[in-house]
Protein backbone atom coordinates (compact mmCIF):
# COMPACT_ATOMS: atom_id res chain seq x y z
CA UNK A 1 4.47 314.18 -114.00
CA UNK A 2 4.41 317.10 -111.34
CA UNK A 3 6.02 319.98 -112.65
CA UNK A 4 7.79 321.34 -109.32
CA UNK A 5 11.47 321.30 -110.93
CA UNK A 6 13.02 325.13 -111.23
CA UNK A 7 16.35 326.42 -111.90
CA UNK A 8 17.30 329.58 -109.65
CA UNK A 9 19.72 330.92 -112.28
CA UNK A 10 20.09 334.14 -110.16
CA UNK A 11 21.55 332.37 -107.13
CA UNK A 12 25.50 332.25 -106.56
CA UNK A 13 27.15 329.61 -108.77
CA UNK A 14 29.12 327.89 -106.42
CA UNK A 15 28.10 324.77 -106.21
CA UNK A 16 28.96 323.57 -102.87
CA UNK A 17 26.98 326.71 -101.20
CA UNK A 18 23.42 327.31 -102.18
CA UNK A 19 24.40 327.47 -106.31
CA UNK A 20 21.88 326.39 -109.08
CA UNK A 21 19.38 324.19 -107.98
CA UNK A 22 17.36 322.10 -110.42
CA UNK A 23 14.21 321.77 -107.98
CA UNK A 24 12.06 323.75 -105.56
CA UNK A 25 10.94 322.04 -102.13
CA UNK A 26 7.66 321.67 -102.01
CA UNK A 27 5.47 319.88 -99.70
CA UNK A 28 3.86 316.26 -100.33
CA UNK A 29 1.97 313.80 -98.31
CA UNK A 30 4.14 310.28 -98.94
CA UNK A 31 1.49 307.09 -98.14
CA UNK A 32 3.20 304.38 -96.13
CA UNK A 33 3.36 302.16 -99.10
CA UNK A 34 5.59 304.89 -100.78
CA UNK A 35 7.58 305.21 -97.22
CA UNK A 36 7.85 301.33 -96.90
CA UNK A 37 8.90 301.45 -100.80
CA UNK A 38 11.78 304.28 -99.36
CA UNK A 39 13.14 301.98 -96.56
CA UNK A 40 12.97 298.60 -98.20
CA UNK A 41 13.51 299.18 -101.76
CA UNK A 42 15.81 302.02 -101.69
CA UNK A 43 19.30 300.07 -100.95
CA UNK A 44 18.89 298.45 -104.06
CA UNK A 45 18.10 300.86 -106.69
CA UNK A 46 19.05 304.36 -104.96
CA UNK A 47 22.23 305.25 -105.76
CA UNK A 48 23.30 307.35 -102.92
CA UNK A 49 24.89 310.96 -104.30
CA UNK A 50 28.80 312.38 -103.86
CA UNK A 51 30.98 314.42 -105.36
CA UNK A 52 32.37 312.14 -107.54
CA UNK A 53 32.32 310.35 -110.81
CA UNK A 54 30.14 306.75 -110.83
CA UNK A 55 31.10 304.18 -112.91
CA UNK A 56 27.20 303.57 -114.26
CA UNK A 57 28.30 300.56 -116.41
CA UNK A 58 29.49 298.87 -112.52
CA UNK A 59 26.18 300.40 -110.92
CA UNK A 60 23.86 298.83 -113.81
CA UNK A 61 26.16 295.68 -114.03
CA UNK A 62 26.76 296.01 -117.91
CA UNK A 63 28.06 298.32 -120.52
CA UNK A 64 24.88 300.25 -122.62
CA UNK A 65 23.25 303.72 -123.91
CA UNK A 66 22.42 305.84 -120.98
CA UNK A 67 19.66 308.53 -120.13
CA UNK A 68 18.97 310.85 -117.52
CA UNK A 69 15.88 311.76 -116.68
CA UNK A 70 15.47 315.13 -114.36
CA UNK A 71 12.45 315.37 -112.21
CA UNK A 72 10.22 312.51 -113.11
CA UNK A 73 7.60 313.70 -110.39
CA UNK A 74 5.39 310.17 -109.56
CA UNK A 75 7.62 308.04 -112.07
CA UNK A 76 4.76 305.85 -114.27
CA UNK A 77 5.81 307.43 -118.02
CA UNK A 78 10.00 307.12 -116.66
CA UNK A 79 8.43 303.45 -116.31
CA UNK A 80 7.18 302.72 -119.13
CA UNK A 81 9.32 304.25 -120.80
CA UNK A 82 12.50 301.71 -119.13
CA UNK A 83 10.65 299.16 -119.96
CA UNK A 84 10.20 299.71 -123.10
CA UNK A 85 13.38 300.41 -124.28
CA UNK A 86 15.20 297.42 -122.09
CA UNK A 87 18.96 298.37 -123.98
CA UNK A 88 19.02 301.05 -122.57
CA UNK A 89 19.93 302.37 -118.91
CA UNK A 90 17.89 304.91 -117.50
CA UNK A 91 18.98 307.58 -114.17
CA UNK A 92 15.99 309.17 -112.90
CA UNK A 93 16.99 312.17 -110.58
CA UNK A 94 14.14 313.80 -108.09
CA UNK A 95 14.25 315.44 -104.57
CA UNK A 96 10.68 314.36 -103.51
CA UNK A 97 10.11 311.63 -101.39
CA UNK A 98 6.39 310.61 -102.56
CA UNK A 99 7.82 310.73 -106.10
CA UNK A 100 10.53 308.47 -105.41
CA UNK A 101 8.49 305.88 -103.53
CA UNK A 102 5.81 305.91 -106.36
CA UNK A 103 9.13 305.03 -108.65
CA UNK A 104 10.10 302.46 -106.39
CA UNK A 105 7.55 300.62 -106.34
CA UNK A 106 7.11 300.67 -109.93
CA UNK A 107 10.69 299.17 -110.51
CA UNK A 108 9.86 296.56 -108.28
CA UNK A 109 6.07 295.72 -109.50
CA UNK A 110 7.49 295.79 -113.16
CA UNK A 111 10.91 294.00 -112.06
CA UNK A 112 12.88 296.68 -113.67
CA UNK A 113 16.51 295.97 -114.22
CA UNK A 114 17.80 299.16 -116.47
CA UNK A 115 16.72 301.75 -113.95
CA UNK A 116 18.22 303.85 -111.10
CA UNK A 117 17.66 306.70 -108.90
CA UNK A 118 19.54 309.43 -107.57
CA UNK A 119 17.52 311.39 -104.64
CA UNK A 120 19.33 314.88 -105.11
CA UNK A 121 19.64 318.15 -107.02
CA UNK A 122 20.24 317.01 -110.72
CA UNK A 123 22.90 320.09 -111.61
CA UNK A 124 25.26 319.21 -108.83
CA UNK A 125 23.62 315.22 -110.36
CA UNK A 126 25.17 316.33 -113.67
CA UNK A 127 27.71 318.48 -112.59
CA UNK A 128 29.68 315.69 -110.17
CA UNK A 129 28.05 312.29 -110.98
CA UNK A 130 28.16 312.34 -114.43
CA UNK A 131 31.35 312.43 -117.10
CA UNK A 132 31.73 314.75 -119.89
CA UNK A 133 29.97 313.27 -123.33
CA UNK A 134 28.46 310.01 -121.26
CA UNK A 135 25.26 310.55 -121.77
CA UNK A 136 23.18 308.87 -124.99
CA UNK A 137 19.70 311.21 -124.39
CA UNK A 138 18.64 313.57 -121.55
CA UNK A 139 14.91 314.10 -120.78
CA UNK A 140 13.18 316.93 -119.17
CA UNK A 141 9.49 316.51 -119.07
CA UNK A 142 6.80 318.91 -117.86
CA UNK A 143 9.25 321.03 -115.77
CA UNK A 144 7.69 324.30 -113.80
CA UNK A 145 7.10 326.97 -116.30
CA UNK A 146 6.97 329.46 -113.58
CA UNK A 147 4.35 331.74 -115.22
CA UNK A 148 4.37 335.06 -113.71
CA UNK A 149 7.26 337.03 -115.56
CA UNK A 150 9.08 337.94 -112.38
CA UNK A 151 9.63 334.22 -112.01
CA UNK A 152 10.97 333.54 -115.61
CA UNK A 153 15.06 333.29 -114.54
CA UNK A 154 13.86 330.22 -111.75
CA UNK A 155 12.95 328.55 -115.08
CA UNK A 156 15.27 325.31 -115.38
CA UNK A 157 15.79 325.51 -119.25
CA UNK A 158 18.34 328.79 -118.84
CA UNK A 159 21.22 328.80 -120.95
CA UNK A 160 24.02 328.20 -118.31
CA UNK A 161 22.27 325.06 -117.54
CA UNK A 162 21.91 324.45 -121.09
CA UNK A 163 25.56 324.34 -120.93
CA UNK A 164 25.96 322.41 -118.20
CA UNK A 165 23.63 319.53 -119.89
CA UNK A 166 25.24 319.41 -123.31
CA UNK A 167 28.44 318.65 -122.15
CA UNK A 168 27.65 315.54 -120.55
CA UNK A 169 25.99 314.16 -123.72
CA UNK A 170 28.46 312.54 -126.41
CA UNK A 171 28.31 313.34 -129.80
CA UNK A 172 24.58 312.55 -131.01
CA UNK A 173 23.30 312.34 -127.83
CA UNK A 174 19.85 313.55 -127.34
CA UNK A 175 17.75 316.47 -125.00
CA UNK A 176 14.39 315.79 -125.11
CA UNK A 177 12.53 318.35 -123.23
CA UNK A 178 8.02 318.62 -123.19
CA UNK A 179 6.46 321.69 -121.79
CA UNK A 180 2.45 322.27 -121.82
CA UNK A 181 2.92 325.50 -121.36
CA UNK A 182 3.13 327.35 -124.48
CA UNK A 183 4.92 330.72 -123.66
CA UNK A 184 7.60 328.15 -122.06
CA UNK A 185 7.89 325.96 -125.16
CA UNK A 186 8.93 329.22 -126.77
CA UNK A 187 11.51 329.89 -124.24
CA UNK A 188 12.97 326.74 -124.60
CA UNK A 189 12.93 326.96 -128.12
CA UNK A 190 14.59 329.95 -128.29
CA UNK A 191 17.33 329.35 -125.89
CA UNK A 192 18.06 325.59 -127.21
CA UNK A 193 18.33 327.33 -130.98
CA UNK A 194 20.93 329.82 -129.07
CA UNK A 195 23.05 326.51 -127.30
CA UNK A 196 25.79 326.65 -130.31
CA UNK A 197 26.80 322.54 -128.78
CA UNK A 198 22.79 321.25 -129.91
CA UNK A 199 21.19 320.93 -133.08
CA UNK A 200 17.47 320.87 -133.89
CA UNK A 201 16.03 317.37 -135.22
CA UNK A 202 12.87 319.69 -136.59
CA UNK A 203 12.15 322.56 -138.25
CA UNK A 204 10.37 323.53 -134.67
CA UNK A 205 9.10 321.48 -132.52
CA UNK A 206 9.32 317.72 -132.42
CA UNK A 207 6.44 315.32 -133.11
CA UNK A 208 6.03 313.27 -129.59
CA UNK A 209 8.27 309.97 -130.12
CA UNK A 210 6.38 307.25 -129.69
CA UNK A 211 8.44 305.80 -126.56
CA UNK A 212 7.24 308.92 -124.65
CA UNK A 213 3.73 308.01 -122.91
CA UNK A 214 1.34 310.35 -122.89
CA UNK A 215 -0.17 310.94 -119.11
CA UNK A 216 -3.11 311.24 -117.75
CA UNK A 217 -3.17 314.32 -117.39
CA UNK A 218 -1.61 315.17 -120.98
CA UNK A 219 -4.34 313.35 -122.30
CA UNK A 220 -7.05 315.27 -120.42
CA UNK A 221 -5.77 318.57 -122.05
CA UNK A 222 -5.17 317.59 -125.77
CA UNK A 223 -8.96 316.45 -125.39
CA UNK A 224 -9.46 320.05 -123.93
CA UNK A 225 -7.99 321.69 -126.73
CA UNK A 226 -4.68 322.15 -124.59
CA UNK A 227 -1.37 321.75 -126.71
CA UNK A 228 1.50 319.73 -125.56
CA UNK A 229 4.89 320.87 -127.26
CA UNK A 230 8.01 318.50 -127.56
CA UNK A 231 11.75 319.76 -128.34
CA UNK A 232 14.62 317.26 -129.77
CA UNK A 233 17.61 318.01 -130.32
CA UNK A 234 20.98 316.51 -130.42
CA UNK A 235 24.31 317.57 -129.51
CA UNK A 236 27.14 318.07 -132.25
């Protein structure tokens, strides 16, 4: 996944101005394949965004678990992942177009069923679209660990966000977050511990589940002697 999603924690909260933002614009080349994928695939599995509650069980045409995903960059392990876990719903929320296309066309070349998208900020995503403790799991994979210290509050795992997120899980519900960036799997670590609403399923971090694919890139760095840490916890 590309890791271009960043939470400018130091910008006004007011969501209808500039506010949090869960991503940074970047720039992208999208193929005409993934444009074609935008214009004739993306009435059907786009949901458009508002300021409003969606009734997800109407949008996915039957009542069953549900998990956001937040920035899923090209969209082959959000996938796999859908269709390997077919009883369960899946909302994947990105801003960039390339990513979105490549998504597309992987719902449509897998004839996905349990998967939408919503092309849009994912805290004003969470924040408008969602209800309060709807959510079964939340994942957050390979988000920008903006390295350089003086970038540390753009960091997405923050603990107003934090907030934010565990509200809109129920009881149980999960946040699954993987960083391969070690100082930031120590951030996160320390400021999930901190989130009084979330409880840690390890002692540390999580062994990868198994319905998590590894990507390409993952892969390349464990074989480089790269680590790869996974967080799970659940919310009380």
């Amino acid at each position: 996944m590309t890791p271009d999603h960043a939470c400018e924690t130091d910008a006004d909260d007011a969501p209808r101005r500039r506010g949090i933002r869960s991503f940074v614009l970047r720039a992208g080349r999208t193929t005409q394949a993934q444009t074609r994928a935008l214009a004739e695939l993306g009435p059907r599995w786009i949901v458009p965004y508002a300021d409003a509650l969606i009734d997800w069980s109407a949008v996915f045409g039957r009542v069953a678990p549900r998990v956001l995903e937040i920035g899923f960059g090209m969209g082959d392990a959000t996938a796999q992942i859908a269709a390997s876990r077919p009883e369960t719903d899946f909302i994947g929320v990105e801003v960039h177009p390339p990513g979105v296309g490549a998504l597309l066309q992987r719902i449509d070349a897998a004839k996905l069923t349990n998967l939408r998208i919503v092309q849009h900020d994912a805290v004003q995503v969470l924040r408008y679209m969602i209800a309060p403790h709807s959510l079964d799991g939340m994942h957050i994979y390979f988000p920008d660990p903006w390295p350089k210290k003086r970038h540390h509050k753009r960091r997405l795992i923050q603990p107003e966000f934090v907030r934010l997120a565990v509200s809109r899980l129920r009881p149980g519900g999960y946040l699954h977050c993987a960083t391969d960036w070690q100082p930031y799997a120590e951030h996160m670590l320390e400021v999930l511990r901190a989130e009084p609403g979330l409880t840690n399923t390890a002692t540390g971090y999580a062994a990868r589940p198994v319905w998590r694919p590894a990507s390409k890139f993952e892969r390349r760095g464990l074989k480089l002697g790269h680590g790869v840490w996974d967080l799970m916890f659940t919310a009380k």
